[in-house]
N, C-alpha and C. Protein backbone atom coordinates (compact mmCIF):
# COMPACT_ATOMS: atom_id res chain seq x y z
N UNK A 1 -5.34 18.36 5.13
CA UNK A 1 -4.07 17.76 4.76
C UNK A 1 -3.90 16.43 5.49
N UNK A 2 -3.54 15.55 4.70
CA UNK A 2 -3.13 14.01 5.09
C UNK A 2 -1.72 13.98 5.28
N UNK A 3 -1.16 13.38 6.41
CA UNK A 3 0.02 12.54 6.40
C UNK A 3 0.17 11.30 6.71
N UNK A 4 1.08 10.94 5.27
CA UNK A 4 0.84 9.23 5.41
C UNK A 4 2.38 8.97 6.09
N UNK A 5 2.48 7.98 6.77
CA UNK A 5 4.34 7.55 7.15
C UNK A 5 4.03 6.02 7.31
N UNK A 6 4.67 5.24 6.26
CA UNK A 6 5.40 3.98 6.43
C UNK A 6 6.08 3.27 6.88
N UNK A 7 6.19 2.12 7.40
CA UNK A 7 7.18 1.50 8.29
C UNK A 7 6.84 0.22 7.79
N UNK A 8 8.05 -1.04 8.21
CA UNK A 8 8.13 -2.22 8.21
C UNK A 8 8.66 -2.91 7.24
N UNK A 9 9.58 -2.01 6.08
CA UNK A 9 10.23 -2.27 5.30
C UNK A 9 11.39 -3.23 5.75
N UNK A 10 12.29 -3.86 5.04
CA UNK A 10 13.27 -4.30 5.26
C UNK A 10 14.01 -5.24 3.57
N UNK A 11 15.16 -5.67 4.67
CA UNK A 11 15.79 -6.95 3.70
C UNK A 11 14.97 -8.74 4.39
N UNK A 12 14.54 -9.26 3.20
CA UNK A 12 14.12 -10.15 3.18
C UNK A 12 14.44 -11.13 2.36
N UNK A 13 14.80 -13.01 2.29
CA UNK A 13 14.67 -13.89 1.81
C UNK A 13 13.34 -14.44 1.09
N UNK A 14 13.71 -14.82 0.01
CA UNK A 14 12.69 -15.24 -1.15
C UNK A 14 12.11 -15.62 -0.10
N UNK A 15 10.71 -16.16 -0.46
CA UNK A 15 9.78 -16.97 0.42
C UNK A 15 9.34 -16.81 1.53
N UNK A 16 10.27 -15.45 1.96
CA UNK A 16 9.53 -14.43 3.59
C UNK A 16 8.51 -13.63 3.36
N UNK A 17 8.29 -13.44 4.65
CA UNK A 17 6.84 -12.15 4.59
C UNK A 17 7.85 -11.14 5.54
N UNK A 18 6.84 -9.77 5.01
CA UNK A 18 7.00 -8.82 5.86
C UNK A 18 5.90 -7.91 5.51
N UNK A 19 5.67 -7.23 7.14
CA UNK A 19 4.21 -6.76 6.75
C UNK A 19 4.55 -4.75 7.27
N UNK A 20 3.61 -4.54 5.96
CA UNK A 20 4.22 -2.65 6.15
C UNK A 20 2.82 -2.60 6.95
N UNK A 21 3.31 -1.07 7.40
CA UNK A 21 2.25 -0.63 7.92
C UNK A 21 2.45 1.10 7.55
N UNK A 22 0.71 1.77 7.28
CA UNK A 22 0.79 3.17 7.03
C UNK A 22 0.55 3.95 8.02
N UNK A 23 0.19 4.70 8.90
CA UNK A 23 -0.09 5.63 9.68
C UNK A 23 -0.47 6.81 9.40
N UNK A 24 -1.92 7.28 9.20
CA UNK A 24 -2.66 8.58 8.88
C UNK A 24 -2.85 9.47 9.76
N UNK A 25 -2.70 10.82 9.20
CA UNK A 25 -2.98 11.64 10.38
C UNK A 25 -4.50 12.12 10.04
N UNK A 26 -5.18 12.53 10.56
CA UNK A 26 -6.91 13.21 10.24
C UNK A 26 -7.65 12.36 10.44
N UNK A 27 -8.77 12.72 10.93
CA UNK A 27 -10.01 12.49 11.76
C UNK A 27 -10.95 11.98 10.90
N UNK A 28 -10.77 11.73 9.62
CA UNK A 28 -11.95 11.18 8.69
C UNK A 28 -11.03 10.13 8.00
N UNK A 29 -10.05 9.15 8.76
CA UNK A 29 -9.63 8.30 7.93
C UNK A 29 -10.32 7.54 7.29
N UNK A 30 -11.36 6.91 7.98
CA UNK A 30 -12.59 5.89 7.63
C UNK A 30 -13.12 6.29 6.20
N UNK A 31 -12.91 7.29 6.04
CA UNK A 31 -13.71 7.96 4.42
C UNK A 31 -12.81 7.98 3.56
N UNK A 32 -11.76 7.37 3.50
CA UNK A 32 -10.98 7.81 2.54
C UNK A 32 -9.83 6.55 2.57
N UNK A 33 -10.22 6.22 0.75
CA UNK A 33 -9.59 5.05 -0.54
C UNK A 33 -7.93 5.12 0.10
N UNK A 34 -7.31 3.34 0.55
CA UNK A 34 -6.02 3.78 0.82
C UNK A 34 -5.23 2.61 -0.35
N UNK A 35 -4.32 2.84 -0.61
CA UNK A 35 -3.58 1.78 -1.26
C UNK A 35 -2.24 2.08 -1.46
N UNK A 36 -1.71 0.70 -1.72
CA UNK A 36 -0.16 0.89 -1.64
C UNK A 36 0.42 0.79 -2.94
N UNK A 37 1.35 1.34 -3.48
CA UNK A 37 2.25 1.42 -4.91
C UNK A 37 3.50 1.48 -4.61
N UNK A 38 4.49 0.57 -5.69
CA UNK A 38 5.73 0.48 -5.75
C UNK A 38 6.49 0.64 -6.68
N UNK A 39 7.60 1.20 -6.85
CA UNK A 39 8.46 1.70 -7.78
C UNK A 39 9.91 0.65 -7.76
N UNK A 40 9.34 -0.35 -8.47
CA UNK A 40 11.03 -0.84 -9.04
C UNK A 40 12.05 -0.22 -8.77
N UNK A 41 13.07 -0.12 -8.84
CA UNK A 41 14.42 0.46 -9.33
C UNK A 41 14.48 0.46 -10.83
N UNK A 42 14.28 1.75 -11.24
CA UNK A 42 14.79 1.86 -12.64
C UNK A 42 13.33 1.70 -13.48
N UNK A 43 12.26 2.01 -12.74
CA UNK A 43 10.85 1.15 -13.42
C UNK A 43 9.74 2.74 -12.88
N UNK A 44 8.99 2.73 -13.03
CA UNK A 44 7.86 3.25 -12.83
C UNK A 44 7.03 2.95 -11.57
N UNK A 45 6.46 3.93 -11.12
CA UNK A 45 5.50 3.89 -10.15
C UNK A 45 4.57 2.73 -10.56
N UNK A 46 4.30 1.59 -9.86
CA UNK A 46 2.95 0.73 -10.14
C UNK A 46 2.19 0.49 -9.22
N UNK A 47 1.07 0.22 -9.45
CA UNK A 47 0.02 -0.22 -8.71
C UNK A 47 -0.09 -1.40 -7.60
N UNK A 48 -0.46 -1.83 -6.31
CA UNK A 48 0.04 -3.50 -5.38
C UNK A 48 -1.27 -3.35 -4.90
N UNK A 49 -2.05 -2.79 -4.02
CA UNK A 49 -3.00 -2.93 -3.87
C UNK A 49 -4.05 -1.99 -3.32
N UNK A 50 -4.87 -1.77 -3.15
CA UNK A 50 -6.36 -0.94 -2.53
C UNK A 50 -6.96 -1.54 -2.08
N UNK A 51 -7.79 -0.55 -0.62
CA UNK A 51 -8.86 -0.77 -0.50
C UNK A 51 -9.91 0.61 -0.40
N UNK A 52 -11.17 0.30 -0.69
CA UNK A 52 -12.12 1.33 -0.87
C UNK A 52 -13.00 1.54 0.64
N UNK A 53 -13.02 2.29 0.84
CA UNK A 53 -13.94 3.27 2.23
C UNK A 53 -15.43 2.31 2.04
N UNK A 54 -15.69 2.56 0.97
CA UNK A 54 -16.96 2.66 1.33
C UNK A 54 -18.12 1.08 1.57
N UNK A 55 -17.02 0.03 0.93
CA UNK A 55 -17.71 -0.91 1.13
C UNK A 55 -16.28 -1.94 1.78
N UNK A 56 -15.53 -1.46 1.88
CA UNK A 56 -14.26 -2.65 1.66
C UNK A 56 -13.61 -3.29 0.73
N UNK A 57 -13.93 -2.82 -0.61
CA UNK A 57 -13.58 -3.75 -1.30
C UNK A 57 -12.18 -3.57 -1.33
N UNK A 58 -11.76 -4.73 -2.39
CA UNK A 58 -10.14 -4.76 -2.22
C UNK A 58 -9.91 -4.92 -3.82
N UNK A 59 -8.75 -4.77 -4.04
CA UNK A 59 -8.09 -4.38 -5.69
C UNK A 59 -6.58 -4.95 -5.51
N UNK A 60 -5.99 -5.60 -6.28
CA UNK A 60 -5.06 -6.66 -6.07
C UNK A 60 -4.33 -6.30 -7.32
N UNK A 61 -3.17 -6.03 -7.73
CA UNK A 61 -2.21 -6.40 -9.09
C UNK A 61 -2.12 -7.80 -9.02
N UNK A 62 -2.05 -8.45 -10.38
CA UNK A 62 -2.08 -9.68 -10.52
C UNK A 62 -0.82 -9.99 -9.96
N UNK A 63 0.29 -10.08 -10.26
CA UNK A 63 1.25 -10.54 -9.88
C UNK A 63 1.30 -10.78 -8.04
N UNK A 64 0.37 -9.97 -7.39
CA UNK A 64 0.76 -10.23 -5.96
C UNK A 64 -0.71 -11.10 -5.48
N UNK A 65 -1.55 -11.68 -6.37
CA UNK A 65 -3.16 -11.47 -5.96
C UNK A 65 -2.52 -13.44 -4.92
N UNK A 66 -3.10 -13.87 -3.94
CA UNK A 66 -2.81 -14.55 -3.19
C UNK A 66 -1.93 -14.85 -2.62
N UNK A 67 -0.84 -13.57 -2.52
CA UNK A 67 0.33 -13.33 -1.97
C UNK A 67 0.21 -12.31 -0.74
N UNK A 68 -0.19 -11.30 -1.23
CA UNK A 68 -0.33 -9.62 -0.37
C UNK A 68 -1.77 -9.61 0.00
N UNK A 69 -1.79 -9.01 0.87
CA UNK A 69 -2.93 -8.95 1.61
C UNK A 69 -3.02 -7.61 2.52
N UNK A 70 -4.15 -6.88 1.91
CA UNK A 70 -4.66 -4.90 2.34
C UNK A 70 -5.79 -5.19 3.19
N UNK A 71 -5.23 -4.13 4.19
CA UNK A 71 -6.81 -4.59 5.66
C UNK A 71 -6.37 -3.32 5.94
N UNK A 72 -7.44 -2.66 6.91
CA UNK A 72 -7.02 -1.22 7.46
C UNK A 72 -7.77 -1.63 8.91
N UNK A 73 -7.37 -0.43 9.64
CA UNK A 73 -7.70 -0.44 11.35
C UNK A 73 -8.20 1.10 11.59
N UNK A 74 -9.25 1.59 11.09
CA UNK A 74 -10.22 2.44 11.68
C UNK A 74 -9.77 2.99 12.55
N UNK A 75 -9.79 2.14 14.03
CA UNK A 75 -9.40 3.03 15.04
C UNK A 75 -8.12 3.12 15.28
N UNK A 76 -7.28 2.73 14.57
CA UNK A 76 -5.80 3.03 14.84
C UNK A 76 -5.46 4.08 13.53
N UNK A 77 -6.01 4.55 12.78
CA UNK A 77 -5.67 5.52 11.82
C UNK A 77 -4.74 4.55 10.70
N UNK A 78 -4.74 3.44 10.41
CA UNK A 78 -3.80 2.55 9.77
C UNK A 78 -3.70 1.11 8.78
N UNK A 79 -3.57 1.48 7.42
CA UNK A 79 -3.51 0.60 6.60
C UNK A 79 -2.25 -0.21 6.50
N UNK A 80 -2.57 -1.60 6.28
CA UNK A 80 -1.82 -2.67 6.65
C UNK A 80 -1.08 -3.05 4.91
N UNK A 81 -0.43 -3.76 4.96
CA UNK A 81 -0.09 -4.63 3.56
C UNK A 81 0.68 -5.89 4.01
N UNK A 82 0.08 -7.09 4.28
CA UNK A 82 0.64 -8.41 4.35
C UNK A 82 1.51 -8.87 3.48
N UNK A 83 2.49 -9.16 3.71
CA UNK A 83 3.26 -9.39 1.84
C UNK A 83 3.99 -10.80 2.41
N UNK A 84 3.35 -12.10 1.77
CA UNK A 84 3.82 -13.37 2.00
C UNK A 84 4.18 -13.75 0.63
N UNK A 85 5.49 -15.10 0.65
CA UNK A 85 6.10 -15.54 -0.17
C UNK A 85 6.41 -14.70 -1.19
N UNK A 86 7.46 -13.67 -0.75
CA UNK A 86 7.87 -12.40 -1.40
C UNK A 86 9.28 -13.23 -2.32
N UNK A 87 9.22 -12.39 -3.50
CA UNK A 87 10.13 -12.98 -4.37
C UNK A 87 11.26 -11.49 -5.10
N UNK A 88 12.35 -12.39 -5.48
CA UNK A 88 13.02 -10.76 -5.47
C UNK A 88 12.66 -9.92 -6.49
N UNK A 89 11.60 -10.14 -7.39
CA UNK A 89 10.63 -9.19 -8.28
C UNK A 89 9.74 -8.18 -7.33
N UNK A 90 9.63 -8.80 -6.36
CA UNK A 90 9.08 -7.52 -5.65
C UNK A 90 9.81 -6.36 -4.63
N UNK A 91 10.88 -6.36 -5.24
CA UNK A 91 11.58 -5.21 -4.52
C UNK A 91 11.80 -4.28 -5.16
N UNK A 92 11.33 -2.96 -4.17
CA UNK A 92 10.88 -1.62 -4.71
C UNK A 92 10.26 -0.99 -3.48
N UNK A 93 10.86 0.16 -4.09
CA UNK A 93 10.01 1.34 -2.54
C UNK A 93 8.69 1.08 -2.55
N UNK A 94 7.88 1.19 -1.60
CA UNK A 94 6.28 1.01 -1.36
C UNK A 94 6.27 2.25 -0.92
N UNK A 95 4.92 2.86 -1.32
CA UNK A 95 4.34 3.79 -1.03
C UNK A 95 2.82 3.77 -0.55
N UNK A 96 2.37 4.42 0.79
CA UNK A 96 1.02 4.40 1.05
C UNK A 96 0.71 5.31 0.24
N UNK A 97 -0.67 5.59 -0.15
CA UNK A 97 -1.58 6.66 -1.00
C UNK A 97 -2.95 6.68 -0.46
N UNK A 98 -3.22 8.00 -0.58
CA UNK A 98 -4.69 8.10 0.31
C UNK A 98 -5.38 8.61 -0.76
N UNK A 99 -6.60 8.47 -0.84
CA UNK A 99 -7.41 9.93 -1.65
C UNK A 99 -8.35 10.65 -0.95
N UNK A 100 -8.91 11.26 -1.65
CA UNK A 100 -9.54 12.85 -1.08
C UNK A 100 -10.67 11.48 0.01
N UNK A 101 -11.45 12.38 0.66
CA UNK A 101 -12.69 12.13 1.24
C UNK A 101 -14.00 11.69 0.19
N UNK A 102 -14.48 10.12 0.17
CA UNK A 102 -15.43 9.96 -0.38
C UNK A 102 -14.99 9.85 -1.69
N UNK A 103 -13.68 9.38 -2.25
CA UNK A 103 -14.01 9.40 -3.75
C UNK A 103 -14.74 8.08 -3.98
N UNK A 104 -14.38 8.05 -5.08
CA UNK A 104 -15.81 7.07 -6.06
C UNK A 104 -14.51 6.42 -7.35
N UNK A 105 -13.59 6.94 -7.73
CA UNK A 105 -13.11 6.54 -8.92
C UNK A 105 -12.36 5.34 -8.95
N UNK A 106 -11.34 4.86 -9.70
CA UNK A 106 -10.41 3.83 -9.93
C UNK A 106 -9.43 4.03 -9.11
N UNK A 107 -9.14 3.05 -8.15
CA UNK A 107 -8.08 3.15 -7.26
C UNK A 107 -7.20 2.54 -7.59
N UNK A 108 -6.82 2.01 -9.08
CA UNK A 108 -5.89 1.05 -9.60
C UNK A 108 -4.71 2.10 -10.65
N UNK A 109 -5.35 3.29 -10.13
CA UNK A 109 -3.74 4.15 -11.13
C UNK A 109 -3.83 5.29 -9.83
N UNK A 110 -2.50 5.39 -9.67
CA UNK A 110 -1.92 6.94 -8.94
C UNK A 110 -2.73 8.19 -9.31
N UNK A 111 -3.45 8.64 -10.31
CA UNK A 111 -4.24 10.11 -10.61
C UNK A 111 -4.91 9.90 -9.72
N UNK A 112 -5.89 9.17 -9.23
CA UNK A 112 -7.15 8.87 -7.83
C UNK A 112 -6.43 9.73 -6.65
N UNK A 113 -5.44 9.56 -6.17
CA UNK A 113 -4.71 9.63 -4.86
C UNK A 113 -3.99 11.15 -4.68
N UNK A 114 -4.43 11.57 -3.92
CA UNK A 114 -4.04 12.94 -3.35
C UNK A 114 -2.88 13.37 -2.29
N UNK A 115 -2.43 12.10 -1.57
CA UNK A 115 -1.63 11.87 -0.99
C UNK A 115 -0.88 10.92 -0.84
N UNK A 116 0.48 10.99 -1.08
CA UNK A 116 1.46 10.04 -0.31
C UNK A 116 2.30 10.28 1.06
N UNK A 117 3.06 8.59 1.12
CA UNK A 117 3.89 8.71 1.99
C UNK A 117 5.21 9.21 1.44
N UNK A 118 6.28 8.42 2.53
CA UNK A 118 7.81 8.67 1.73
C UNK A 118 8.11 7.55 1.44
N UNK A 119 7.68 6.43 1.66
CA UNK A 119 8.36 5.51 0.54
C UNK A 119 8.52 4.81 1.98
N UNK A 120 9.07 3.28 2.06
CA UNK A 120 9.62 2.48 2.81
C UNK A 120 10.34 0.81 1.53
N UNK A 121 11.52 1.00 1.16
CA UNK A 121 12.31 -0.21 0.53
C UNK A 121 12.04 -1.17 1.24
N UNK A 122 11.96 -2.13 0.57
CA UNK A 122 11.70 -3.82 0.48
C UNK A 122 12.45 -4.36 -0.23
N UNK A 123 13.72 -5.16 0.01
CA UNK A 123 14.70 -5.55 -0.65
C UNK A 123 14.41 -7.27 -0.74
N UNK A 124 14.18 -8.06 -1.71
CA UNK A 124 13.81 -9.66 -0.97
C UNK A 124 15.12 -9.95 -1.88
N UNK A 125 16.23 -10.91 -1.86
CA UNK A 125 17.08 -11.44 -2.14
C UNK A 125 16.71 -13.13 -2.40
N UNK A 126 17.21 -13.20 -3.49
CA UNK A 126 17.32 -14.39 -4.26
C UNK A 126 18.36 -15.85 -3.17
């Protein structure tokens, strides 16, 4: 069993950053796909970004791709999400998501992911 917990949410001005952070519990974090998803208000769970275990790679929604920025810390058990020149389209709960150990599949839809957090709001104001 994974537990993910989020932090670093807040209220923010167009054109600010603020950077979340996830916190995993278990001993094989290193093996296992993390990425973050956000839910509008009134909208659907969507996709912001991944990264994959096994080589690093990274997976970007267009709308945030040279904006947000996914890095993880191995030895701190903890995936990052940089979120610069935030606009008030991007406000919505964020969610960390983990998946099993060693997957292999598409980390760009929620079915991949076996675990979440609880959410942390990001409010950016116009």
């Amino acid at each position: 069993q994974v537990q993910l917990v989020e932090s670093g949410g807040g209220l923010v001005q167009a054109g600010g950053s603020l950077r979340l952070s996830c916190a995993a519990s278990g001993r094989t974090f290193s093996r296992y796909n993390m990425g973050w998803f956000r839910q509008p208000p009134g909208k659907e769970r969507e996709f912001v970004a991944a990264i994959r275990w096994s080589d690093g790679s990274l997976y970007y929604e267009d709308s945030v791709k040279g904006r947000f920025t996914i890095s993880r810390d191995n030895a701190k058990n903890t995936v990052y999400l940089q979120m610069n020149s935030l606009k008030p389209e991007d406000t919505a709960v964020y969610y960390c998501a983990s998946t099993g150990t060693y997957y292999s599949g598409s980390l760009e839809t929620t079915r991949g992911y076996n675990y979440w957090g609880q959410g942390t709001q990001v409010t950016v104001s116009s």
